[in-house]
Every structure is written in C-alpha cells, then in structure tokens.
PDB file of N, CA and C in Angstrom:
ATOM      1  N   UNK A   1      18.708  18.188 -31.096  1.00  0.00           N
ATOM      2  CA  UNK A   1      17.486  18.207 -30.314  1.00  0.00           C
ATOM      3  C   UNK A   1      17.014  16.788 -29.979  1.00  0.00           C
ATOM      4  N   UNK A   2      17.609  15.748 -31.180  1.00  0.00           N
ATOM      5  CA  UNK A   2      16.788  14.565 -31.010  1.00  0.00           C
ATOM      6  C   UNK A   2      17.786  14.023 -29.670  1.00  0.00           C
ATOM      7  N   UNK A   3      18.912  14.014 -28.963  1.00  0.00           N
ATOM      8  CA  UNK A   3      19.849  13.816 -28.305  1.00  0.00           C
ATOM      9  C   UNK A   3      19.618  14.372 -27.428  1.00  0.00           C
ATOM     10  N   UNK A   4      18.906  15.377 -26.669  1.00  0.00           N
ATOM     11  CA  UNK A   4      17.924  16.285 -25.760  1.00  0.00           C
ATOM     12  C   UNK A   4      16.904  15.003 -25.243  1.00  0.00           C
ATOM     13  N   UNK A   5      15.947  14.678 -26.202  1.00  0.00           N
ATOM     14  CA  UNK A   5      14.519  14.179 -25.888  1.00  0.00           C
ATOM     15  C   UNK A   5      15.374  12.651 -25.172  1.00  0.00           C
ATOM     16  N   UNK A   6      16.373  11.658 -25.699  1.00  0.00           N
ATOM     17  CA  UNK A   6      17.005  10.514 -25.386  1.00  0.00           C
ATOM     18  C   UNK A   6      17.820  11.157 -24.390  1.00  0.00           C
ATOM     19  N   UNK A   7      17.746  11.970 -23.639  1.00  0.00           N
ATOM     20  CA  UNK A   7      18.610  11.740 -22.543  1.00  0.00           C
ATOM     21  C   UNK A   7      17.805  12.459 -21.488  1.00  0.00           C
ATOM     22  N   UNK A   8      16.487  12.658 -21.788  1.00  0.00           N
ATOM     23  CA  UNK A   8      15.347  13.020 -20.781  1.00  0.00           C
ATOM     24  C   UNK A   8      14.891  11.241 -20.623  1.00  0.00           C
ATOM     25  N   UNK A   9      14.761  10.995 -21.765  1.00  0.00           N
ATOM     26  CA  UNK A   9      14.226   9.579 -21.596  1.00  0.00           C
ATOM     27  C   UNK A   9      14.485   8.773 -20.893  1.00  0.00           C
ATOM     28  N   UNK A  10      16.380   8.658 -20.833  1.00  0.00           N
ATOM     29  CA  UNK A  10      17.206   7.960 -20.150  1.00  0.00           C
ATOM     30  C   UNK A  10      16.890   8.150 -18.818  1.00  0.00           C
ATOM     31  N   UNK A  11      16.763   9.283 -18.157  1.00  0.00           N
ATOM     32  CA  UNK A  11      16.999   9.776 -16.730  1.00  0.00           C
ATOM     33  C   UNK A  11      15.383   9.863 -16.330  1.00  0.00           C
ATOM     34  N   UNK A  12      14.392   9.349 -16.813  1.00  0.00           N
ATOM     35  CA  UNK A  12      13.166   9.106 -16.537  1.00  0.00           C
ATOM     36  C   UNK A  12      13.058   7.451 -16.318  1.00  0.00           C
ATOM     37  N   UNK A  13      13.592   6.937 -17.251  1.00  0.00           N
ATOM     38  CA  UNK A  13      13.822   5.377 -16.712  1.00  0.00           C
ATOM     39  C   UNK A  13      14.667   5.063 -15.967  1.00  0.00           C
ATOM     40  N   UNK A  14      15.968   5.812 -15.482  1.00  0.00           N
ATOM     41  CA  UNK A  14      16.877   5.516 -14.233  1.00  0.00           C
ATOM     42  C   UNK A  14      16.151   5.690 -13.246  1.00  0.00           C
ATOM     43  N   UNK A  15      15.334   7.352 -13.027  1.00  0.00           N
ATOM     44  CA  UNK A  15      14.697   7.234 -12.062  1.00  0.00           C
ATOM     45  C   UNK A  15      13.632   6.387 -11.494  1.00  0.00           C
ATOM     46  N   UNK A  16      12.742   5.469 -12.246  1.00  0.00           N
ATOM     47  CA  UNK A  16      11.707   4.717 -12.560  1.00  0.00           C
ATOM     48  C   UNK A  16      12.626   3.216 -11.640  1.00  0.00           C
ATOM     49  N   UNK A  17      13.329   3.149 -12.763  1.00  0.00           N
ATOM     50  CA  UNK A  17      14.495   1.805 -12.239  1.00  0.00           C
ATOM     51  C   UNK A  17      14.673   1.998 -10.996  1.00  0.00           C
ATOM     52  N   UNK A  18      15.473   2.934 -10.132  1.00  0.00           N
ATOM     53  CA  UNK A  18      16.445   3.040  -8.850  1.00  0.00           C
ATOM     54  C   UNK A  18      15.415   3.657  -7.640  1.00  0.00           C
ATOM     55  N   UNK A  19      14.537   4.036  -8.155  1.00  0.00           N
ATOM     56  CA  UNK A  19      13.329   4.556  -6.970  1.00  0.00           C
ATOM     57  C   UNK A  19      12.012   4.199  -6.872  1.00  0.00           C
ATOM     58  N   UNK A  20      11.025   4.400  -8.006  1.00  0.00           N
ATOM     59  CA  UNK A  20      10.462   3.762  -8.217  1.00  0.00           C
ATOM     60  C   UNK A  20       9.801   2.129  -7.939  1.00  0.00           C
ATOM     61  N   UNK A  21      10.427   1.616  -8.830  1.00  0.00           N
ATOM     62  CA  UNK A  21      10.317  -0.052  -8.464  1.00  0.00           C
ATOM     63  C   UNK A  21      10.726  -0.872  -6.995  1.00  0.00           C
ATOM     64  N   UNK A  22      12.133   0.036  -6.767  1.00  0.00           N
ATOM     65  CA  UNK A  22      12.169  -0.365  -5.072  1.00  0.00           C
ATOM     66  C   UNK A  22      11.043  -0.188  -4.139  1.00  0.00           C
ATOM     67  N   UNK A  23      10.742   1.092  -4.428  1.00  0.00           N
ATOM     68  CA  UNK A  23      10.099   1.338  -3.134  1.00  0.00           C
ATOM     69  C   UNK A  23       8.510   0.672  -3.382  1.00  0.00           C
ATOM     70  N   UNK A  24       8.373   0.499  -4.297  1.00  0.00           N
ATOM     71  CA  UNK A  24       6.930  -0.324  -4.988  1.00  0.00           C
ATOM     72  C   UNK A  24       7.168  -1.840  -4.110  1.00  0.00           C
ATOM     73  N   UNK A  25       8.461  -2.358  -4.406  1.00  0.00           N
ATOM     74  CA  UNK A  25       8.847  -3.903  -3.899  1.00  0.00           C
ATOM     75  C   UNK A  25       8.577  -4.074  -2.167  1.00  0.00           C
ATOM     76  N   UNK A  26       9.273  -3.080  -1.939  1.00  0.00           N
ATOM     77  CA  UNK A  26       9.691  -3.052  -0.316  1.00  0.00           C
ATOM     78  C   UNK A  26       7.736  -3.117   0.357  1.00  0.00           C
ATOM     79  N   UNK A  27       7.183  -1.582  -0.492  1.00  0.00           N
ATOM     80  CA  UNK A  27       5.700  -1.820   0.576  1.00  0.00           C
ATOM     81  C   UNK A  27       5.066  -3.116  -0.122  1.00  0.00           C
ATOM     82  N   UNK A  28       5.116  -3.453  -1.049  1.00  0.00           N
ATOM     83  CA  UNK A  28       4.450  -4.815  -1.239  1.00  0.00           C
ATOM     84  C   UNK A  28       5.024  -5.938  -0.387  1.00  0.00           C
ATOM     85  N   UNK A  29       5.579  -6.298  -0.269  1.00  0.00           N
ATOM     86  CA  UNK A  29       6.520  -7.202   0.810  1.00  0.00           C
ATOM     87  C   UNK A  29       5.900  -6.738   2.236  1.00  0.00           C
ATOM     88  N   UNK A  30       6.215  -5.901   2.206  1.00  0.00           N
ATOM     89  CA  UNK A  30       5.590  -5.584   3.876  1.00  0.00           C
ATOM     90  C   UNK A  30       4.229  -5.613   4.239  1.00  0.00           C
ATOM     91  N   UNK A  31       3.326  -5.146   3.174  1.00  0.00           N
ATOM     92  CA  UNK A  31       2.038  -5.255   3.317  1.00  0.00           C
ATOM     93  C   UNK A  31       1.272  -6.252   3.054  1.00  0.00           C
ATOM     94  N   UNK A  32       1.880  -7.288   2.417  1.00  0.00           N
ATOM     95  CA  UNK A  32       0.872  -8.360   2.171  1.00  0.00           C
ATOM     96  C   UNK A  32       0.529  -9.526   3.023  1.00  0.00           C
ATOM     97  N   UNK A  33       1.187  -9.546   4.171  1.00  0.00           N
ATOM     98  CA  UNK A  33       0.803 -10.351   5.037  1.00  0.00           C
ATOM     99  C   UNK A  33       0.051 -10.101   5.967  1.00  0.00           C
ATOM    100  N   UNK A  34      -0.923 -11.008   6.738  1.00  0.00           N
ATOM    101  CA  UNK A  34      -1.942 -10.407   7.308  1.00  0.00           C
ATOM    102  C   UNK A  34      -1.393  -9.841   8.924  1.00  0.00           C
ATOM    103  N   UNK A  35      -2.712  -9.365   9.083  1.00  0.00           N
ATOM    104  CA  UNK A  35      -1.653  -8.481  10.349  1.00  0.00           C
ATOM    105  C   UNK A  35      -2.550  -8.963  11.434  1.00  0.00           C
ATOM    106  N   UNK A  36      -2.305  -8.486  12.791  1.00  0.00           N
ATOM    107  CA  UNK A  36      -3.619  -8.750  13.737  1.00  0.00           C
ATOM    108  C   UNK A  36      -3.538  -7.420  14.537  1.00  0.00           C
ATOM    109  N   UNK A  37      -4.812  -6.732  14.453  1.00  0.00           N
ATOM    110  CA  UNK A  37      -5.692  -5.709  14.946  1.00  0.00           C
ATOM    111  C   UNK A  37      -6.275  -5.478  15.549  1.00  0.00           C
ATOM    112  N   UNK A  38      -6.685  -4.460  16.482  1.00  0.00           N
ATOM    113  CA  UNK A  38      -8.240  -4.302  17.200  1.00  0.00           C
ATOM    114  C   UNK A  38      -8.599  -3.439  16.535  1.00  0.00           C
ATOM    115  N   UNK A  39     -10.133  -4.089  16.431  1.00  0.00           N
ATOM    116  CA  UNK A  39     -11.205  -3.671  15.800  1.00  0.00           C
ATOM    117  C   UNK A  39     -11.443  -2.133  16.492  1.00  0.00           C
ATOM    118  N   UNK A  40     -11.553  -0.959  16.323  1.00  0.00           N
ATOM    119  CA  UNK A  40     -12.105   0.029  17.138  1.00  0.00           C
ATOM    120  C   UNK A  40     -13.727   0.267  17.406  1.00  0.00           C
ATOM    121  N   UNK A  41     -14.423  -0.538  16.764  1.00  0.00           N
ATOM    122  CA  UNK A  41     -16.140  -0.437  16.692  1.00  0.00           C
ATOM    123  C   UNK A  41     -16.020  -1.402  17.454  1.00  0.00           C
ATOM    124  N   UNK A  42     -15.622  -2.845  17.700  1.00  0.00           N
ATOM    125  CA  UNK A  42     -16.532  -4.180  18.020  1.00  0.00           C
ATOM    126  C   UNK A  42     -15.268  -3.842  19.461  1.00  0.00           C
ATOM    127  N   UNK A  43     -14.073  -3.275  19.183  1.00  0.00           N
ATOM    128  CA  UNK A  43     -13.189  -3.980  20.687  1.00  0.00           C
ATOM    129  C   UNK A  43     -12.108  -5.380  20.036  1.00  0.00           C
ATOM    130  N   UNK A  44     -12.779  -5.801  19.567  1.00  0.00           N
ATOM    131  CA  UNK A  44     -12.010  -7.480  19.037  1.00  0.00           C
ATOM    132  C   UNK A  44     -10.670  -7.561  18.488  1.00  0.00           C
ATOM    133  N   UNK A  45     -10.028  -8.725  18.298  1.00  0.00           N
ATOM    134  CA  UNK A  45      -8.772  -8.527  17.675  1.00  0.00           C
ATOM    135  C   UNK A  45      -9.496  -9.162  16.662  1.00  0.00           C
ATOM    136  N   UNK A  46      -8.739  -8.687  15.510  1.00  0.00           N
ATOM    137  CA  UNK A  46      -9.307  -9.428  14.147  1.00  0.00           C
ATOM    138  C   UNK A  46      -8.274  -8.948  13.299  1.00  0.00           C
ATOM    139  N   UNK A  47      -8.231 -10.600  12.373  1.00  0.00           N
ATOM    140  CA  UNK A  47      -7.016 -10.326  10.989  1.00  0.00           C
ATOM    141  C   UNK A  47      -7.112  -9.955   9.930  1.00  0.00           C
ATOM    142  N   UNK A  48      -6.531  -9.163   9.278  1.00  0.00           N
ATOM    143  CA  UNK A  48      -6.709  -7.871   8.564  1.00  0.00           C
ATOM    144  C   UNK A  48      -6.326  -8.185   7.560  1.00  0.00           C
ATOM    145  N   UNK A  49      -6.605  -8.625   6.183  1.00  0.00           N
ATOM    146  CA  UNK A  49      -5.670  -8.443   4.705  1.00  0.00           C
ATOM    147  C   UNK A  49      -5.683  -6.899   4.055  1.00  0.00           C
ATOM    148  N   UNK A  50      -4.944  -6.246   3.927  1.00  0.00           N
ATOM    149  CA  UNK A  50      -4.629  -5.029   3.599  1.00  0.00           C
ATOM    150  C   UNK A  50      -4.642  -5.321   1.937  1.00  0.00           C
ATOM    151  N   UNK A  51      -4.993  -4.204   0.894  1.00  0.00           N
ATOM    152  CA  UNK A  51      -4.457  -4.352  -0.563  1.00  0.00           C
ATOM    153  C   UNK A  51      -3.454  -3.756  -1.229  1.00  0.00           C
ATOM    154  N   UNK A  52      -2.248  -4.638  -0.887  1.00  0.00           N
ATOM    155  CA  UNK A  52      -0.567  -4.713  -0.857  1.00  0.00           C
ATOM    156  C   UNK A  52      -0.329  -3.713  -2.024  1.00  0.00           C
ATOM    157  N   UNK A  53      -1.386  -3.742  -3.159  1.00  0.00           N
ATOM    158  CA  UNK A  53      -1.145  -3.359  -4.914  1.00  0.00           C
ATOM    159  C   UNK A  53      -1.105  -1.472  -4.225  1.00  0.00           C
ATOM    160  N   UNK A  54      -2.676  -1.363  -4.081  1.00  0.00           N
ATOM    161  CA  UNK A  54      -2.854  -0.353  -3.958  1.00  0.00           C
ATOM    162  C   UNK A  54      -1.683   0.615  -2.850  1.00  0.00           C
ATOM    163  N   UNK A  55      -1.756   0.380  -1.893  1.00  0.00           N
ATOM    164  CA  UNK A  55      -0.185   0.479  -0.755  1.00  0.00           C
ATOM    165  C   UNK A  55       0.975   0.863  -1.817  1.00  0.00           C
ATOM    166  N   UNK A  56       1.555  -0.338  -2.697  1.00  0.00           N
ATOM    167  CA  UNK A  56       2.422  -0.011  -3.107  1.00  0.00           C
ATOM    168  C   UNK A  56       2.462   1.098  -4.325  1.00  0.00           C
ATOM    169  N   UNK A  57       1.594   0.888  -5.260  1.00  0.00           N
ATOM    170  CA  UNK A  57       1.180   2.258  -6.282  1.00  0.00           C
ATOM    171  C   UNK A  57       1.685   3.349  -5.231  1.00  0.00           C
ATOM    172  N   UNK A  58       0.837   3.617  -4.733  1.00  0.00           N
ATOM    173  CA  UNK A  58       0.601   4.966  -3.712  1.00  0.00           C
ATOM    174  C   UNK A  58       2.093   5.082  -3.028  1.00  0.00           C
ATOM    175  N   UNK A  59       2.988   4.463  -2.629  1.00  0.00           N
ATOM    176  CA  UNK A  59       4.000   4.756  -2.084  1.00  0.00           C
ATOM    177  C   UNK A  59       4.836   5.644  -2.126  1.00  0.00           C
ATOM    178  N   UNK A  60       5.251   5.191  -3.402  1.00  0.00           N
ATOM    179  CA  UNK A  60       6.520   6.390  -3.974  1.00  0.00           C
ATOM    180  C   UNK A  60       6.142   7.784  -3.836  1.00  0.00           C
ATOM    181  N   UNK A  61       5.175   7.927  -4.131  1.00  0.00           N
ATOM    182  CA  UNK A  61       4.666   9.345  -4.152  1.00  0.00           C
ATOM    183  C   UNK A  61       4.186  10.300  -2.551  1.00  0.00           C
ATOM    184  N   UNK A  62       4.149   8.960  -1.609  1.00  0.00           N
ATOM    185  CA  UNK A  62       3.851   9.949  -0.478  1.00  0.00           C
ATOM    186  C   UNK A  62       3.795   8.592   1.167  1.00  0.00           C
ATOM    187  N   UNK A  63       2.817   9.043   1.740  1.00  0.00           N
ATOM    188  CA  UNK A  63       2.642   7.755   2.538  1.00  0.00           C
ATOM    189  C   UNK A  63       1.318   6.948   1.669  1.00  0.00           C
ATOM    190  N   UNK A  64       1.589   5.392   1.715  1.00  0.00           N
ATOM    191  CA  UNK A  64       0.572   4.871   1.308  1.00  0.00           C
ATOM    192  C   UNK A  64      -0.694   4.932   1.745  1.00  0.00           C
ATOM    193  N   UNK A  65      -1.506   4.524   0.650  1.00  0.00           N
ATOM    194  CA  UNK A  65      -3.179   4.643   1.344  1.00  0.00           C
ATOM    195  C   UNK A  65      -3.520   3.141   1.070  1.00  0.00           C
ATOM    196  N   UNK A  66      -3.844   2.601   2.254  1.00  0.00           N
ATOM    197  CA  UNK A  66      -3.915   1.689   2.693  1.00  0.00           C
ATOM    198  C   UNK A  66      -5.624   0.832   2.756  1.00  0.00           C
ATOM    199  N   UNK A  67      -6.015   0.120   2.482  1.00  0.00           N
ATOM    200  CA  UNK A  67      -7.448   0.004   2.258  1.00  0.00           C
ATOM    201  C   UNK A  67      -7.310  -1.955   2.668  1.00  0.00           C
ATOM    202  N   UNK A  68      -8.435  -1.827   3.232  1.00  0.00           N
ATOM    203  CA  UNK A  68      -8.689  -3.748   4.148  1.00  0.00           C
ATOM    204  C   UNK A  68      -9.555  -4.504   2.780  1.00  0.00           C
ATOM    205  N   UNK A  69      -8.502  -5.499   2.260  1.00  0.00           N
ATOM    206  CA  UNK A  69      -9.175  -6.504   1.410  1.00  0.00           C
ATOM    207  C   UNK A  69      -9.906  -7.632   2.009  1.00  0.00           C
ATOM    208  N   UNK A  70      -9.874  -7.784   3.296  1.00  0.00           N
ATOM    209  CA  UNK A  70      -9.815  -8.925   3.630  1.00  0.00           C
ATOM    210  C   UNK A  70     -10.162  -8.719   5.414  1.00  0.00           C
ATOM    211  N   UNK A  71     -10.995  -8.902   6.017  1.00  0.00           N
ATOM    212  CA  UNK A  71     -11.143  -9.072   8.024  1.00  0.00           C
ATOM    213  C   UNK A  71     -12.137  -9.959   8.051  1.00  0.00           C
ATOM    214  N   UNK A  72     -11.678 -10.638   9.466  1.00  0.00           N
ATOM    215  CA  UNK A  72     -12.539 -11.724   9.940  1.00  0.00           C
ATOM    216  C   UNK A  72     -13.756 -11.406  10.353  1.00  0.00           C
ATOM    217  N   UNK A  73     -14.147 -10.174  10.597  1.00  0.00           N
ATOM    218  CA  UNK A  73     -15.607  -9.982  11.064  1.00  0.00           C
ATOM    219  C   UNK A  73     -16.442  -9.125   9.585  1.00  0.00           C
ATOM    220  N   UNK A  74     -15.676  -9.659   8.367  1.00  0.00           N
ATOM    221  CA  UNK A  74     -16.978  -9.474   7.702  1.00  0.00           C
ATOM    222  C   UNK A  74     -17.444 -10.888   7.186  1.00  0.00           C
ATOM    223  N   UNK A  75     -18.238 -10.904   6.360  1.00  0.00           N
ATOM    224  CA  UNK A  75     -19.117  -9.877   5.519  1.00  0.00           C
ATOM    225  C   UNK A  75     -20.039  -9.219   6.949  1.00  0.00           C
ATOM    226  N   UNK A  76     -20.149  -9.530   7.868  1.00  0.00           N
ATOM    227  CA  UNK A  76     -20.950  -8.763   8.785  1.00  0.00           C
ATOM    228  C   UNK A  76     -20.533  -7.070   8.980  1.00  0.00           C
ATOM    229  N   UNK A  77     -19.460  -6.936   8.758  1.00  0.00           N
ATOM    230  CA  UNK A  77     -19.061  -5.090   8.510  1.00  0.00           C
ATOM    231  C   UNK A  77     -18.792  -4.880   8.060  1.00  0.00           C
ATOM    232  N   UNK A  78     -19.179  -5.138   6.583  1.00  0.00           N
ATOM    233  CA  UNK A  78     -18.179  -5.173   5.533  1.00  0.00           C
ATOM    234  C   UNK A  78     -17.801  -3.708   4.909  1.00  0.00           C
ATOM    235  N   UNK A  79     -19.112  -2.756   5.643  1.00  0.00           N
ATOM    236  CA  UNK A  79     -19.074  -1.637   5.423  1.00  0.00           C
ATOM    237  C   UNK A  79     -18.691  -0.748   6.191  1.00  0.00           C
ATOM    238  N   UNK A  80     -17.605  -1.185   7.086  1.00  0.00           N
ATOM    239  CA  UNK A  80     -16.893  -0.426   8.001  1.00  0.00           C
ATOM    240  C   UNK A  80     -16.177   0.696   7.302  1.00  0.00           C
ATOM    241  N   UNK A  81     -15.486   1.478   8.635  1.00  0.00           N
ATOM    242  CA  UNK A  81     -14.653   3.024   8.162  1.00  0.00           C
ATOM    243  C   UNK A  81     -13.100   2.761   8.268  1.00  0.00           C
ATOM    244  N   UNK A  82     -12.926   1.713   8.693  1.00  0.00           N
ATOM    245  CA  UNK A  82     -11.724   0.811   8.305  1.00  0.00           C
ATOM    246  C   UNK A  82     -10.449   1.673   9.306  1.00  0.00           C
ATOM    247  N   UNK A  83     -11.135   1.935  10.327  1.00  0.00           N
ATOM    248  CA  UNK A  83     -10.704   3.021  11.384  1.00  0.00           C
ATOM    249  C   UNK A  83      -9.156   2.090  11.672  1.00  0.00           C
ATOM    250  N   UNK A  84      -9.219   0.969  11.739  1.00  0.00           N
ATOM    251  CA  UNK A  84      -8.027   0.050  12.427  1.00  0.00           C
ATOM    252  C   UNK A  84      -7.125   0.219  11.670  1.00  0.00           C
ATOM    253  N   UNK A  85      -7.019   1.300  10.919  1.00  0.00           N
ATOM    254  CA  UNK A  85      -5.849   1.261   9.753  1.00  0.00           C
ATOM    255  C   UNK A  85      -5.261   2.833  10.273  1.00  0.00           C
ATOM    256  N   UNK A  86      -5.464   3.623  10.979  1.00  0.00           N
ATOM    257  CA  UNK A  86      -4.925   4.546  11.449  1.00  0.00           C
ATOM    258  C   UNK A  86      -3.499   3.896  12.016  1.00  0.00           C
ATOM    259  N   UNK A  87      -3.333   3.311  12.720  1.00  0.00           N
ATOM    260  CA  UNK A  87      -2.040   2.765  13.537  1.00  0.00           C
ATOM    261  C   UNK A  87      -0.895   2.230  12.971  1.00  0.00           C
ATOM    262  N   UNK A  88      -1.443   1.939  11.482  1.00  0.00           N
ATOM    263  CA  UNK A  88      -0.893   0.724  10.654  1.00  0.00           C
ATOM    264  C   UNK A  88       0.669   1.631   9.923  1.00  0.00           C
ATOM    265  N   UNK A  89       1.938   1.381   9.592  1.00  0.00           N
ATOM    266  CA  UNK A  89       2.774   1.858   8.914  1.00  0.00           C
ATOM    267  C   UNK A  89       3.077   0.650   8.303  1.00  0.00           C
TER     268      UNK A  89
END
C-alpha cells in the first residue's frame, strides 16, 4: 500500500514538473511587459502593467485572469472596470 501512495506522489510531481511550471513560465514571460492600449472610457492610448503573478497562477487551470497593476492615467482612474483587458490574450 505504502508503494501505491509513492507512485501517486511521483505522477503528481511529474505532472506539476512537465505542465504546470511551463505553462506558469510561458504566461509570465508574456505578460510582464507593458503593453499599449486604448483606454475604452477616456478613448486614449495608455500603457498598461498587467499582474504577470496572478495571469500566471490562473493559467494552467483555464484562461488567465488578468488584472492592471500599473496605467498611465491613474491614480486619476484608479478605480476603473479595467474594460481594456477584454482584447488582451
């Protein structure tokens, strides 16, 4: 039985290793650089820092959810609906 539980173990950390961590790497890489956007409230183009962490958590499991750390028109909107992230992959 104890040879059961170590070879669930094993094939929980392969999977972790070979899927997991890639696909964690790949959206972090892609998401952390800033992007340039139009604003859908103001019209404007404005540069966007996305939070790469959160993106990548969320990945593996589905499409990421994507959330703005960072735009040039705040702190003035800072309480936007962050609508400019619809377009974004």
């Amino acid at each position: 039985m104890e040879t059961l539980w170590i070879l669930i173990g094993a094939v929980i950390l392969l999977g972790v290793f070979y899927v997991l961590v890639p696909t964690y790497i790949f959206t972090y890489q892609r998401l952390r650089r800033k992007r340039v956007l139009r604003c859908p409230e103001s019209g404007m183009l404005v540069e966007v820092n996305l939070d790469p962490r959160l993106a990548a958590l969320t990945s593996p499991f589905g499409k990421p959810w994507l959330r703005v750390k960072d735009c040039t028109l705040w702190p003035k909107k800072k309480n936007c609906k962050q609508e400019c992230l619809h377009g974004v992959t």
